[in-house]
C-alpha atoms as a PDB file:
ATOM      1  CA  UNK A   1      -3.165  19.800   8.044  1.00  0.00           C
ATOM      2  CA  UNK A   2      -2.502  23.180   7.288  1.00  0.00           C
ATOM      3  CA  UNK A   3      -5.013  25.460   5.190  1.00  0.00           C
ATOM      4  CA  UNK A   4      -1.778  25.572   2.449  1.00  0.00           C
ATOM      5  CA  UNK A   5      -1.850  21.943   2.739  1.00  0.00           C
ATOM      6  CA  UNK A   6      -5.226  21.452   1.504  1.00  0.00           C
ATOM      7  CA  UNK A   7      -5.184  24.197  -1.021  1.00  0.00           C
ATOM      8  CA  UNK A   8      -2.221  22.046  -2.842  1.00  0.00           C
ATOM      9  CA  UNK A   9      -4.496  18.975  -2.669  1.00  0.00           C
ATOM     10  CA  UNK A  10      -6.577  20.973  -5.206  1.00  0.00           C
ATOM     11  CA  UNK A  11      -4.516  20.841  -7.934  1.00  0.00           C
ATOM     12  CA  UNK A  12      -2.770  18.090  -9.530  1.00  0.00           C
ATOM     13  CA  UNK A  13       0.133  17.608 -11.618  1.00  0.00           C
ATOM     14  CA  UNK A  14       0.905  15.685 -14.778  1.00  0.00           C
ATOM     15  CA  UNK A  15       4.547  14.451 -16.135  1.00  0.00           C
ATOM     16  CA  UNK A  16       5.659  13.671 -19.355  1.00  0.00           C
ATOM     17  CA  UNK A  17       9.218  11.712 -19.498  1.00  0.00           C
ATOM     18  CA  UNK A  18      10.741  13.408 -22.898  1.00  0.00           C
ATOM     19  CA  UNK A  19      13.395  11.152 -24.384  1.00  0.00           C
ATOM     20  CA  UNK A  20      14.888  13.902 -26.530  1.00  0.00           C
ATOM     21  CA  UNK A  21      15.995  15.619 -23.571  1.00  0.00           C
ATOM     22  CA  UNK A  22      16.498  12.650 -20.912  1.00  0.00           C
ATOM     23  CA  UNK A  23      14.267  14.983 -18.592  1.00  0.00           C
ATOM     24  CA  UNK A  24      11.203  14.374 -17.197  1.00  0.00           C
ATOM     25  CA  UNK A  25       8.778  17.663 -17.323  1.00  0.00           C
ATOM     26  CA  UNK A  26       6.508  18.483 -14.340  1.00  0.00           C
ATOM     27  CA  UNK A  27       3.559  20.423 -15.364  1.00  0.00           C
ATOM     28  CA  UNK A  28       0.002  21.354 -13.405  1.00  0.00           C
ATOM     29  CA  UNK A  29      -2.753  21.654 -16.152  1.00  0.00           C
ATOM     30  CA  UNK A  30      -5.128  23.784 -13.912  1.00  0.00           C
ATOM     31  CA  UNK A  31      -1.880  26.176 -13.318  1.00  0.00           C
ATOM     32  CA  UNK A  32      -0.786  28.028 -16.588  1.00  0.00           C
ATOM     33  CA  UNK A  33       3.050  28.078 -17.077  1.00  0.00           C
ATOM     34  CA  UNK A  34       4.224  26.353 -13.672  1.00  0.00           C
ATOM     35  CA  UNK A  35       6.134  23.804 -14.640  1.00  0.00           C
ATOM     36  CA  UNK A  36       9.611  22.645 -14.474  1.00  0.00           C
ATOM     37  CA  UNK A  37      12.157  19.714 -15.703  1.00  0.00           C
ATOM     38  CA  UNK A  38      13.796  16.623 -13.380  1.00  0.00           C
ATOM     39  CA  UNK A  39      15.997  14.208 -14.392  1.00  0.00           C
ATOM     40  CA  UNK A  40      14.902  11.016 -12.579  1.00  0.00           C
ATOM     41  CA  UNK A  41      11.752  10.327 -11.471  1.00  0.00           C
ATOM     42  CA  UNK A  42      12.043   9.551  -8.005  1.00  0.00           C
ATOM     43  CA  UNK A  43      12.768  13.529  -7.983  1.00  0.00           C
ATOM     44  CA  UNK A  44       9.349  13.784  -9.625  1.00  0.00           C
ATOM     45  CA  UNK A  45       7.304  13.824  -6.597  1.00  0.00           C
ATOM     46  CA  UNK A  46       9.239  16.103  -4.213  1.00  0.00           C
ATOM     47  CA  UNK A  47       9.999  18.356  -7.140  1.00  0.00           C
ATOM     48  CA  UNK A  48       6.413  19.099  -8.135  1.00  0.00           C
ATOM     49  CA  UNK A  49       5.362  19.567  -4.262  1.00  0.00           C
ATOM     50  CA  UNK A  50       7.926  22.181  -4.042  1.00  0.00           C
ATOM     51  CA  UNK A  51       6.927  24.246  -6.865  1.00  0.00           C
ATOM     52  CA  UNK A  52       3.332  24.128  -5.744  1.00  0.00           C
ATOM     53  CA  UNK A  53       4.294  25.566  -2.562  1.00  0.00           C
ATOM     54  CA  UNK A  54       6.499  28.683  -3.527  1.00  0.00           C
ATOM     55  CA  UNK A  55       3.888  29.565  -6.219  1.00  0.00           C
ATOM     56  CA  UNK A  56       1.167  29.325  -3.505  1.00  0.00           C
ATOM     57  CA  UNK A  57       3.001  31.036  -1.200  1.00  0.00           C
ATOM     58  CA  UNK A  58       3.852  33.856  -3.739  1.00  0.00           C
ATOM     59  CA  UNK A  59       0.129  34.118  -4.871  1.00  0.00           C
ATOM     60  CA  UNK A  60      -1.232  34.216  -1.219  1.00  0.00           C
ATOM     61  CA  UNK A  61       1.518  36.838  -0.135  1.00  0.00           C
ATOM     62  CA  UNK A  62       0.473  39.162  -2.960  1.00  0.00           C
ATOM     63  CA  UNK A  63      -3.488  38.407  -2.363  1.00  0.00           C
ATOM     64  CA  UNK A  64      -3.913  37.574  -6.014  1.00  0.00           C
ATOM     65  CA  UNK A  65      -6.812  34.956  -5.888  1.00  0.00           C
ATOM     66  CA  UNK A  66      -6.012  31.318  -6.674  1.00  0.00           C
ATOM     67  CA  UNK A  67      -7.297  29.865  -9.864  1.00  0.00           C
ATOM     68  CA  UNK A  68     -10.446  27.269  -9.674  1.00  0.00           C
ATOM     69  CA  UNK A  69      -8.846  23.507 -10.158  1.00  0.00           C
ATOM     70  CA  UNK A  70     -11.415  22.095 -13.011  1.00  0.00           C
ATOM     71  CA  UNK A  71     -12.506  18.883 -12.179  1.00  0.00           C
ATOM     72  CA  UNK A  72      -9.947  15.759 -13.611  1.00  0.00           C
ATOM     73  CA  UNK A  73     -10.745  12.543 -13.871  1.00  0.00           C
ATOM     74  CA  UNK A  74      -6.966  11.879 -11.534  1.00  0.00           C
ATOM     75  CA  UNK A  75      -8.678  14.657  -9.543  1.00  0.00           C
ATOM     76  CA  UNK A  76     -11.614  11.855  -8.062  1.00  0.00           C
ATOM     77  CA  UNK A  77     -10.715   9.358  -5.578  1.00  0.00           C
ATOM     78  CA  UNK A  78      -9.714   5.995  -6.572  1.00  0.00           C
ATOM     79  CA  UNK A  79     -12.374   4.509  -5.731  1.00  0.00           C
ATOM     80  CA  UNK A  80     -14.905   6.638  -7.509  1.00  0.00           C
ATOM     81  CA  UNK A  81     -12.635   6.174 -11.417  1.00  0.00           C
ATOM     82  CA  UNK A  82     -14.442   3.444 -13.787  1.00  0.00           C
ATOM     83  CA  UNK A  83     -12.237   2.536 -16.517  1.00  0.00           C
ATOM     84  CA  UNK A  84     -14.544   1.032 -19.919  1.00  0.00           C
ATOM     85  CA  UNK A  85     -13.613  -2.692 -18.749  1.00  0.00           C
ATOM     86  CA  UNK A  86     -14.775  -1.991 -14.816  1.00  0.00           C
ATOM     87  CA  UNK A  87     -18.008  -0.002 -16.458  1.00  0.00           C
ATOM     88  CA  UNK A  88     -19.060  -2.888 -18.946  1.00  0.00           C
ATOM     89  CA  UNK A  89     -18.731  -5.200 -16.224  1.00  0.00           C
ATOM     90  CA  UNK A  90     -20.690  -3.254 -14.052  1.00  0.00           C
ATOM     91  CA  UNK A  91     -23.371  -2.634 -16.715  1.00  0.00           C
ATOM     92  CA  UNK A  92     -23.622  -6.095 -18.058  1.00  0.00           C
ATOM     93  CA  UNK A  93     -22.684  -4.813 -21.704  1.00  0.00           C
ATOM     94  CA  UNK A  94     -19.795  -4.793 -24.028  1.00  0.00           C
ATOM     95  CA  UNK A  95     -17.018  -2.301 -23.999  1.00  0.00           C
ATOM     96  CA  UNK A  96     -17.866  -1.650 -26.933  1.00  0.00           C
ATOM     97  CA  UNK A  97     -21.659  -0.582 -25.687  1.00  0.00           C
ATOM     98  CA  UNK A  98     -19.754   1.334 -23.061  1.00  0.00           C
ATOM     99  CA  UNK A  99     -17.993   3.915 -25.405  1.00  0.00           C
ATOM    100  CA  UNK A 100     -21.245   3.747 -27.756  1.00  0.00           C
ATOM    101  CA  UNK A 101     -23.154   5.167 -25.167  1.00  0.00           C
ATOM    102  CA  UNK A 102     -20.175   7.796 -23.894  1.00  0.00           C
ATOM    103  CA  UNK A 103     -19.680   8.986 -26.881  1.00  0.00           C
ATOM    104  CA  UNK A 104     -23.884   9.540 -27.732  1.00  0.00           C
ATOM    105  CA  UNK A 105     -24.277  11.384 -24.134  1.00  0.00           C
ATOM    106  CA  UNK A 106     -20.961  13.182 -23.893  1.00  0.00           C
ATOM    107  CA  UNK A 107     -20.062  10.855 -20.825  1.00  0.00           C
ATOM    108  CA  UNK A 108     -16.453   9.941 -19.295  1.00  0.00           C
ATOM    109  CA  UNK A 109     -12.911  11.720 -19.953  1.00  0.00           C
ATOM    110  CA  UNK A 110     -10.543  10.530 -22.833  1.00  0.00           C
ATOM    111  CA  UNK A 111      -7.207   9.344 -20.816  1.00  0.00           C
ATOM    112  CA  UNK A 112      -4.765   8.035 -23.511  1.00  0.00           C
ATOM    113  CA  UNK A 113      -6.773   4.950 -25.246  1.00  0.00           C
ATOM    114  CA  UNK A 114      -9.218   4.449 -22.656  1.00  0.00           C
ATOM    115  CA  UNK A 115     -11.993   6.577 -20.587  1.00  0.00           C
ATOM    116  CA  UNK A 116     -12.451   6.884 -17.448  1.00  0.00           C
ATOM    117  CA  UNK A 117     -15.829   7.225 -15.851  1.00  0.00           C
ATOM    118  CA  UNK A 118     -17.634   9.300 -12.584  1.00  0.00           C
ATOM    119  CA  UNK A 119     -20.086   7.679 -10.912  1.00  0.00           C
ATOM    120  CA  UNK A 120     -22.372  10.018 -12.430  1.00  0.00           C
ATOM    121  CA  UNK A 121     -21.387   9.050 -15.879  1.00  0.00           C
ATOM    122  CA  UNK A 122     -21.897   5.349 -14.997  1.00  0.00           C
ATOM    123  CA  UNK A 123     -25.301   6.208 -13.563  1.00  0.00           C
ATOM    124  CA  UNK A 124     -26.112   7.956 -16.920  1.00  0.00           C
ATOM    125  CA  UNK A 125     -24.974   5.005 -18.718  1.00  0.00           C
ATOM    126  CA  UNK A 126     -27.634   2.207 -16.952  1.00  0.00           C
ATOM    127  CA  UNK A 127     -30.280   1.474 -19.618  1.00  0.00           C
ATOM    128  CA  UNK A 128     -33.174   4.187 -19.775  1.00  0.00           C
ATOM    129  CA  UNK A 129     -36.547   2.093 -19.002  1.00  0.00           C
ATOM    130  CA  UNK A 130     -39.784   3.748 -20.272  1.00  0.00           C
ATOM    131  CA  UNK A 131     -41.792   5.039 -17.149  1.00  0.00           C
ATOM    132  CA  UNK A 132     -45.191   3.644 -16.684  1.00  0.00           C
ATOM    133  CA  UNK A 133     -47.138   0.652 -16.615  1.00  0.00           C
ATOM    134  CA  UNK A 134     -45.887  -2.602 -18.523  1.00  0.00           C
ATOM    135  CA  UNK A 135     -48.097  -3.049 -21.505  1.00  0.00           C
ATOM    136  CA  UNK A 136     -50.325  -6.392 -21.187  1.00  0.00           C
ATOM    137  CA  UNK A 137     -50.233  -9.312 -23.606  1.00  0.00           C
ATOM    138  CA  UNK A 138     -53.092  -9.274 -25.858  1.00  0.00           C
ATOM    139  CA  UNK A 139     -56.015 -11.737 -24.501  1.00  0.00           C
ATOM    140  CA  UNK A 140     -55.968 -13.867 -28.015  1.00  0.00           C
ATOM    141  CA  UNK A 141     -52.323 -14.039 -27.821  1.00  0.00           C
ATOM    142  CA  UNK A 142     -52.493 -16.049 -24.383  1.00  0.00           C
ATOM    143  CA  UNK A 143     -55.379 -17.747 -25.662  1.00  0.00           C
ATOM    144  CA  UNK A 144     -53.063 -19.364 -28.255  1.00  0.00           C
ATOM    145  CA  UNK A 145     -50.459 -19.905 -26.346  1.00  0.00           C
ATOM    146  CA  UNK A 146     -52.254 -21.895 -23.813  1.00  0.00           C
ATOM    147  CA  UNK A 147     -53.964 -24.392 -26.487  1.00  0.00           C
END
C-alpha cells in the first residue's frame, strides 16, 4: 500500500441522496469544502476516492500540512461499533439504561436515532461497584434468621 493510500484511509466520507436535485452529494466532514455531486450511487464510491486523491495530491505537492481526521464513530472498525441494542445486551440492562447512562457521562456518538458506542464508552458504562470490603450482616440479624 502506498503512503497516499493510507493517508486516504484517514478520512472518511459521508453522502446525503437530495431528492430536490436527483443528486447524491459526496462530502468528507474532517475536509472543509471538498465535496462534490453524483447522480447514481454506484458512482458514489469511485467518485469520492477520486476527489480524495487529487486534493491529497494537490496538498502534498504544495507541502501544506494535512488536516488531523477527528475521530468518527464510521471511523472505528466494525467490530469495535456498539449500537444501544448490542450495548444493553452486553450490559444486562435496558436500552433505555443504556442512553440514561450516555447521556449522564457524555458517552457514545448521536448517529441519526441511535448511538453508537467505543469500547471505551461501553467500559464506562459497566456498573461502578464501591471499592473495599463487603459490609457484614449484623450478628442479631443472622441470629433471627436462623431461629
Amino acid at each position: 500500500m502506498t503512503d497516499l493510500e493510507q493517508i486516504k484511509h484517514r478520512y472518511i466520507y459521508m453522502v446525503r441522496f437530495s431528492p430536490e436535485d436527483d443528486l447524491w452529494e459526496i462530502f468528507f466532514p474532517d475536509l472543509p469544502g471538498l465535496s462534490t455531486w453524483v447522480e447514481s450511487k454506484e458512482e458514489v464510491g469511485l467518485e469520492a476516492d477520486r476527489i480524495l486523491t487529487i486534493w491529497l495530491e494537490d496538498l502534498m505537492e504544495s507541502g501544506t500540512p494535512l488536516p488531523s481526521p477527528a475521530s468518527h464513530p464510521f471511523s472505528w472498525p466494525i467490530e469495535q461499533r456498539g449500537t444501544t441494542e448490542m450495548v444493553a445486551k452486553e450490559l444486562g440492562i435496558s436500552e433505555r439504561r443504556v442512553l440514561q447512562l450516555a447521556h449522564e457521562r457524555g458517552l457514545g456518538h448521536k448517529v441519526g436515532r441511535d448511538f453508537i458506542f467505543s469500547p471505551q464508552d461501553i467500559e464506562a458504562m459497566r456498573e461502578r461497584r464501591p471499592v473495599g470490603r463487603p459490609v457484614k450482616a449484623s450478628t442479631r440479624a443472622l441470629t433471627r434468621r436462623s431461629a
